[in-house]
Protein backbone atom coordinates (compact mmCIF):
# COMPACT_ATOMS: atom_id res chain seq x y z
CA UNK A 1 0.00 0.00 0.00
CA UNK A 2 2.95 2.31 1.17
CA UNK A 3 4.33 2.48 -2.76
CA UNK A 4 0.93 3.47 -4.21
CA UNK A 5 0.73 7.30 -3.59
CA UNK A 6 -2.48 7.69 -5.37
CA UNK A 7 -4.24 5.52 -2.43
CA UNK A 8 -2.46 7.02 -0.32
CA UNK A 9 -4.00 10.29 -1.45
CA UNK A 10 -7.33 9.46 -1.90
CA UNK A 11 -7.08 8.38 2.32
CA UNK A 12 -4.76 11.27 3.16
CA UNK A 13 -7.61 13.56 1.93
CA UNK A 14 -10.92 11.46 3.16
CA UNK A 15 -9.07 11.47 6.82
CA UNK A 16 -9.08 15.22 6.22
CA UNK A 17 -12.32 15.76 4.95
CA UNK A 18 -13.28 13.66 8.58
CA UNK A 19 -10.91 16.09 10.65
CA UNK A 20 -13.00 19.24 9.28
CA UNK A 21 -16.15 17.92 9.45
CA UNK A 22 -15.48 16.76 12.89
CA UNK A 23 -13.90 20.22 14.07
CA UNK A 24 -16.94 22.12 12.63
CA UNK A 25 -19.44 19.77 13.94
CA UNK A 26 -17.24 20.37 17.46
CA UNK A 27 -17.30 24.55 17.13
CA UNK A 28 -21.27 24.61 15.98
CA UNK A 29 -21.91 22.14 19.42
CA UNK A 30 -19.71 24.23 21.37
CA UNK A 31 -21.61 27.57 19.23
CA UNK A 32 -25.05 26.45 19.93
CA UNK A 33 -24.67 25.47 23.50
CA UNK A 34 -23.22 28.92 24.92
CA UNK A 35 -25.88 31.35 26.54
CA UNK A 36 -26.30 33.39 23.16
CA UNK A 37 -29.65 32.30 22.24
CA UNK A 38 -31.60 32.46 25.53
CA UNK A 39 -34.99 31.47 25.56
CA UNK A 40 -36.60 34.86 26.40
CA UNK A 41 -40.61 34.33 25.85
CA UNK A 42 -42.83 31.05 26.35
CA UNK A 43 -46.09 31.85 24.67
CA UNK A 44 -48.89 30.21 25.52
CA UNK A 45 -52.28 29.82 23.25
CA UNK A 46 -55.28 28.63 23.31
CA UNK A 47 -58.91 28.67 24.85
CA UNK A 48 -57.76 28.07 28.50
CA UNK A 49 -60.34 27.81 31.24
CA UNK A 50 -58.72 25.57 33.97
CA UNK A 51 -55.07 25.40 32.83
CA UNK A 52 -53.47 28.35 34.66
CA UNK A 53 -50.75 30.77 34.69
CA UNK A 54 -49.09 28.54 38.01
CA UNK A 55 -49.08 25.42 36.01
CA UNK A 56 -47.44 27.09 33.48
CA UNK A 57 -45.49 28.62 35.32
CA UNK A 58 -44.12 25.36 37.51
CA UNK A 59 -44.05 23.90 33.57
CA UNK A 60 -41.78 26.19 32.79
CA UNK A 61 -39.10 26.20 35.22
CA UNK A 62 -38.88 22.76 35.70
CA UNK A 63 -38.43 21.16 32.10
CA UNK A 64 -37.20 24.24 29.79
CA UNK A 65 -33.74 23.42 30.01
CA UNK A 66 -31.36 25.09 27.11
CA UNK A 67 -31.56 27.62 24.84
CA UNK A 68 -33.47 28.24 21.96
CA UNK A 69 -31.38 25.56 19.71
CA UNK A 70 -31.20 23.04 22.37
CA UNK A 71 -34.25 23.54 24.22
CA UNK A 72 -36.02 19.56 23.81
CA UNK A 73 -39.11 20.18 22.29
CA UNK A 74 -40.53 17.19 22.71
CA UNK A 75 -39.63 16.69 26.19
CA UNK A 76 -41.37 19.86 26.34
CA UNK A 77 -45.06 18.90 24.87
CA UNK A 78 -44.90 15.45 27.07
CA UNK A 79 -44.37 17.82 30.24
CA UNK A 80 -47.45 20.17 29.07
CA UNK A 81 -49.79 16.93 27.96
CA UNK A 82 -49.41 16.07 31.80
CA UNK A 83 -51.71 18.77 32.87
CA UNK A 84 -54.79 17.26 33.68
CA UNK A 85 -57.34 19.48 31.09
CA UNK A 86 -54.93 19.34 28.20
CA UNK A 87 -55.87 17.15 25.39
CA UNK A 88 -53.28 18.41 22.85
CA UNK A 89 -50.57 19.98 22.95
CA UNK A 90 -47.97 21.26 20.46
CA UNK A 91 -45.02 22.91 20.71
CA UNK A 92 -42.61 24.94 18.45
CA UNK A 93 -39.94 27.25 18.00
CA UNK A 94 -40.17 31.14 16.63
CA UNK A 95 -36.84 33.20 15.89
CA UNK A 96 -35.55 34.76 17.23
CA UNK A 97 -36.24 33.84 21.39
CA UNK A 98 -39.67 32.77 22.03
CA UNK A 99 -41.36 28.96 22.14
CA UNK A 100 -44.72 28.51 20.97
CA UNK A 101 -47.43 26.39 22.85
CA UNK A 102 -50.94 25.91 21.65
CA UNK A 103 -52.84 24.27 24.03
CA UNK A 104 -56.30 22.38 23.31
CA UNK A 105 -57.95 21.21 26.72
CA UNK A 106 -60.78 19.06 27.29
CA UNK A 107 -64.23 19.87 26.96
CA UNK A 108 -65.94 18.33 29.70
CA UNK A 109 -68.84 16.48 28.78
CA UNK A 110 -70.25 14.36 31.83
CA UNK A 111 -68.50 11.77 34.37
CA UNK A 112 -67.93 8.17 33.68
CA UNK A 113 -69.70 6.21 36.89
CA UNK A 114 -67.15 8.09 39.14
CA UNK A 115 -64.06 7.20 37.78
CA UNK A 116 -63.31 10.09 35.29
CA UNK A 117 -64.47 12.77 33.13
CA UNK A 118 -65.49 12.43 29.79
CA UNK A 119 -64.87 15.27 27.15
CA UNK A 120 -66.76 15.93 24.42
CA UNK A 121 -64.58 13.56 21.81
CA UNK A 122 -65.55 10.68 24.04
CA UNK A 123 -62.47 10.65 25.74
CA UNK A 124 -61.57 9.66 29.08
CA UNK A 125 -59.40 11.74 31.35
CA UNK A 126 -58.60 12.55 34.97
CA UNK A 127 -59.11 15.88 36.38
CA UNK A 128 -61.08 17.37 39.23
CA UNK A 129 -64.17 19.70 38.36
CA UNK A 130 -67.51 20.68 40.23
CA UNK A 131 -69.56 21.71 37.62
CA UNK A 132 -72.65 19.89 37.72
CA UNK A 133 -72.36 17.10 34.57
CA UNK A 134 -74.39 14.08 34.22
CA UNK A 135 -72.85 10.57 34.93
CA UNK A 136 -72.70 8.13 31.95
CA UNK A 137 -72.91 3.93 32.77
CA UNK A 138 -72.20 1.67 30.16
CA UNK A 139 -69.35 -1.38 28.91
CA UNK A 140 -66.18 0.02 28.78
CA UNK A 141 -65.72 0.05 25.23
CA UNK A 142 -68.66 2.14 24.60
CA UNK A 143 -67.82 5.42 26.15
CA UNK A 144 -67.61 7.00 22.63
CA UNK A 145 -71.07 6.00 21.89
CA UNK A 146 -72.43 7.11 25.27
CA UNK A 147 -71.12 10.65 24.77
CA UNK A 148 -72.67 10.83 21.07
CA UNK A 149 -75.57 9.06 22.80
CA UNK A 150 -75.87 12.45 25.15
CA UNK A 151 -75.42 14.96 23.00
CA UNK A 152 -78.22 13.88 20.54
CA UNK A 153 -80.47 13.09 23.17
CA UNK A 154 -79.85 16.44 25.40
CA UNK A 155 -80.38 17.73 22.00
CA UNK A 156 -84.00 16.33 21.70
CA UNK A 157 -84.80 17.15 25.05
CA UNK A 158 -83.93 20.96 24.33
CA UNK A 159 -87.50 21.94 23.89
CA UNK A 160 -88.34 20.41 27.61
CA UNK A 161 -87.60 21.40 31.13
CA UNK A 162 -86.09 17.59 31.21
CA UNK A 163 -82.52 17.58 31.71
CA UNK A 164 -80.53 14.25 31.44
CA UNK A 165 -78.90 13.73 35.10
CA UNK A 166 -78.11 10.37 33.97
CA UNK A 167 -77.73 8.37 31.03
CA UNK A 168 -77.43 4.61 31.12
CA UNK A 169 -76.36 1.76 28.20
CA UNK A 170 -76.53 -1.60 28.91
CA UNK A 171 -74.29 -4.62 28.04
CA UNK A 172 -77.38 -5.55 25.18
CA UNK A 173 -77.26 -1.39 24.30
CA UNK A 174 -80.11 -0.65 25.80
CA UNK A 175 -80.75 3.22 26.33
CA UNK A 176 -82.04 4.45 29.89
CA UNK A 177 -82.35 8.42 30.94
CA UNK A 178 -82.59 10.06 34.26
CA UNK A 179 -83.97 13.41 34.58
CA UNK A 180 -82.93 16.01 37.04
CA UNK A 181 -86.24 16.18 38.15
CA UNK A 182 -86.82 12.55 38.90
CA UNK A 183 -87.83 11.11 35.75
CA UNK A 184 -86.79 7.93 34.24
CA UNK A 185 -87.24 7.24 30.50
CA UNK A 186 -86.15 3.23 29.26
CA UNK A 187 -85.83 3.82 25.46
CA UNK A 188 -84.77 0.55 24.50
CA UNK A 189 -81.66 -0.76 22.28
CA UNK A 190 -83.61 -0.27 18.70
CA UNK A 191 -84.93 3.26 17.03
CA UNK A 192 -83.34 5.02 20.65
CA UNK A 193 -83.30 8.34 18.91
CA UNK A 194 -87.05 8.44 17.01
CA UNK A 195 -88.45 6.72 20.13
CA UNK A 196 -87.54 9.69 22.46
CA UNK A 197 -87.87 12.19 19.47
CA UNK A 198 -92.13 10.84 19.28
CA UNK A 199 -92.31 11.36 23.06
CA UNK A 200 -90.82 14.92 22.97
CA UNK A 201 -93.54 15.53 20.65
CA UNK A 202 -96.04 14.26 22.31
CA UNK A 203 -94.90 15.80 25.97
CA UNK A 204 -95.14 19.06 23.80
CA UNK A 205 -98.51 19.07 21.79
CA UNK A 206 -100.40 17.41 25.11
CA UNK A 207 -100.78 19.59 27.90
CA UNK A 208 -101.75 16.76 30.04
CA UNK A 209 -98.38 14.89 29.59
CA UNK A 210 -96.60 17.82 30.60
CA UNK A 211 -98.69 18.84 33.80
CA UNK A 212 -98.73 15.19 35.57
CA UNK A 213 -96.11 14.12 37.58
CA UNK A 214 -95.54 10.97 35.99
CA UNK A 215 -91.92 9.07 36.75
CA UNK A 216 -91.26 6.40 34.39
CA UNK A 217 -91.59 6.21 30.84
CA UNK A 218 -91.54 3.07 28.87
CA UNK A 219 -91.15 4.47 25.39
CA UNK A 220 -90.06 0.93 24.28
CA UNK A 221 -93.29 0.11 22.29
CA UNK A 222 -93.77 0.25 18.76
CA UNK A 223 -96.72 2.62 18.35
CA UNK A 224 -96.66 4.86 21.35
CA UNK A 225 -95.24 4.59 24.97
CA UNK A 226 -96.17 3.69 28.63
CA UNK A 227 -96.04 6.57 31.83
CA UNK A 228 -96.17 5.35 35.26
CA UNK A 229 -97.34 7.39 38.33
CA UNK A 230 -99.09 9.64 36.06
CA UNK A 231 -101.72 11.47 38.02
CA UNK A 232 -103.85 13.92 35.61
């Protein structure tokens, strides 16, 4: 090898080309990592209603570690996900000195038994909240169904003082409502929606549905429905 100079060129200059790549690589990490590009701003968006300025705060001076090239961004958006009312959370960088977080929390939709919350995606998450939301029951694969299950139902039950306090599914998906006012309403597993939409109607065109204080409705039969404790 030592008596063929053109080889011994070619890895003469590639051990080179190493060596400078290596020493620039070396000066940019050295560059990068002194305290010239401090991260000056952290600017939080989005709709926030329970994630506050302390959390963010704590957030803050706990994980952002770095400047504004070697700040870990996604070390960053796991720390913020942690908060118990975010549901998304990205994170990003804007020249010259601030880092970007956009925050999407959870929209509380009603509790699961009394486990967790359930937001209005039909997720489940943990965090504490006294607003007054009804409880969903059902199998534990269903909680997506339950929530859409609510919101058309609440939805029907706009044009009534009735207020779902509770809202049941079986293991054979059978549909029960509680009312805040004491009512129960067993809808069944087929036709749920234009079972309860037919009694709505009915509860609105007839006085005398409206005025008793009936407390069960069995709105499972094909051609009409069944009230209990009605007294008109």
């Amino acid at each position: 090898m030592w008596d063929r100079p053109t080889l011994l060129n070619w890895i003469a200059n590639l051990l080179f080309s190493l060596a400078v790549v290596l020493l620039m690589y070396a000066v940019l990490f050295v560059i990068l990592h002194l305290p010239l590009f401090p991260v000056k701003h952290v600017q939080v968006e989005g709709n926030l209603d329970h994630v506050n300025h302390e959390q963010i705060q704590l957030i803050v001076s706990k994980y952002l570690k770095g400047n504004f090239y070697t700040l870990d961004l996604r070390r960053t958006r796991s720390a913020f996900e942690k908060l118990p009312w975010a549901r998304k959370v990205s994170v990003r960088r804007q020249w010259p000195d601030t880092i970007v977080v956009q925050i999407e929390e959870h929209q509380a939709l009603g509790r699961w038994g009394g486990i967790a919350l359930v937001n209005r995606h039909g997720e489940l998450f943990q965090a504490a909240s006294d607003a007054q939301l009804p409880t969903f029951y059902g199998p534990g694969d269903a909680i997506k169904e339950v929530a859409q299950g609510y919101s058309t139902f609440a939805q029907l039950l706009q044009g009534t003082p009735m207020q779902i306090q509770q809202l049941s599914l079986s293991s054979r998906r059978a549909w029960e409502i509680k009312t805040r006012d004491g009512k129960q309403m067993m809808l069944g597993r087929e036709s749920a929606k234009q079972r309860l939409q037919q009694f709505v109607l009915a509860y609105q065109q007839n006085s005398q549905i409206a005025d008793s204080d009936w407390h069960d409705a069995d709105l499972r039969y094909p051609n009409g429905f069944a009230l209990r404790g009605v007294r008109i």
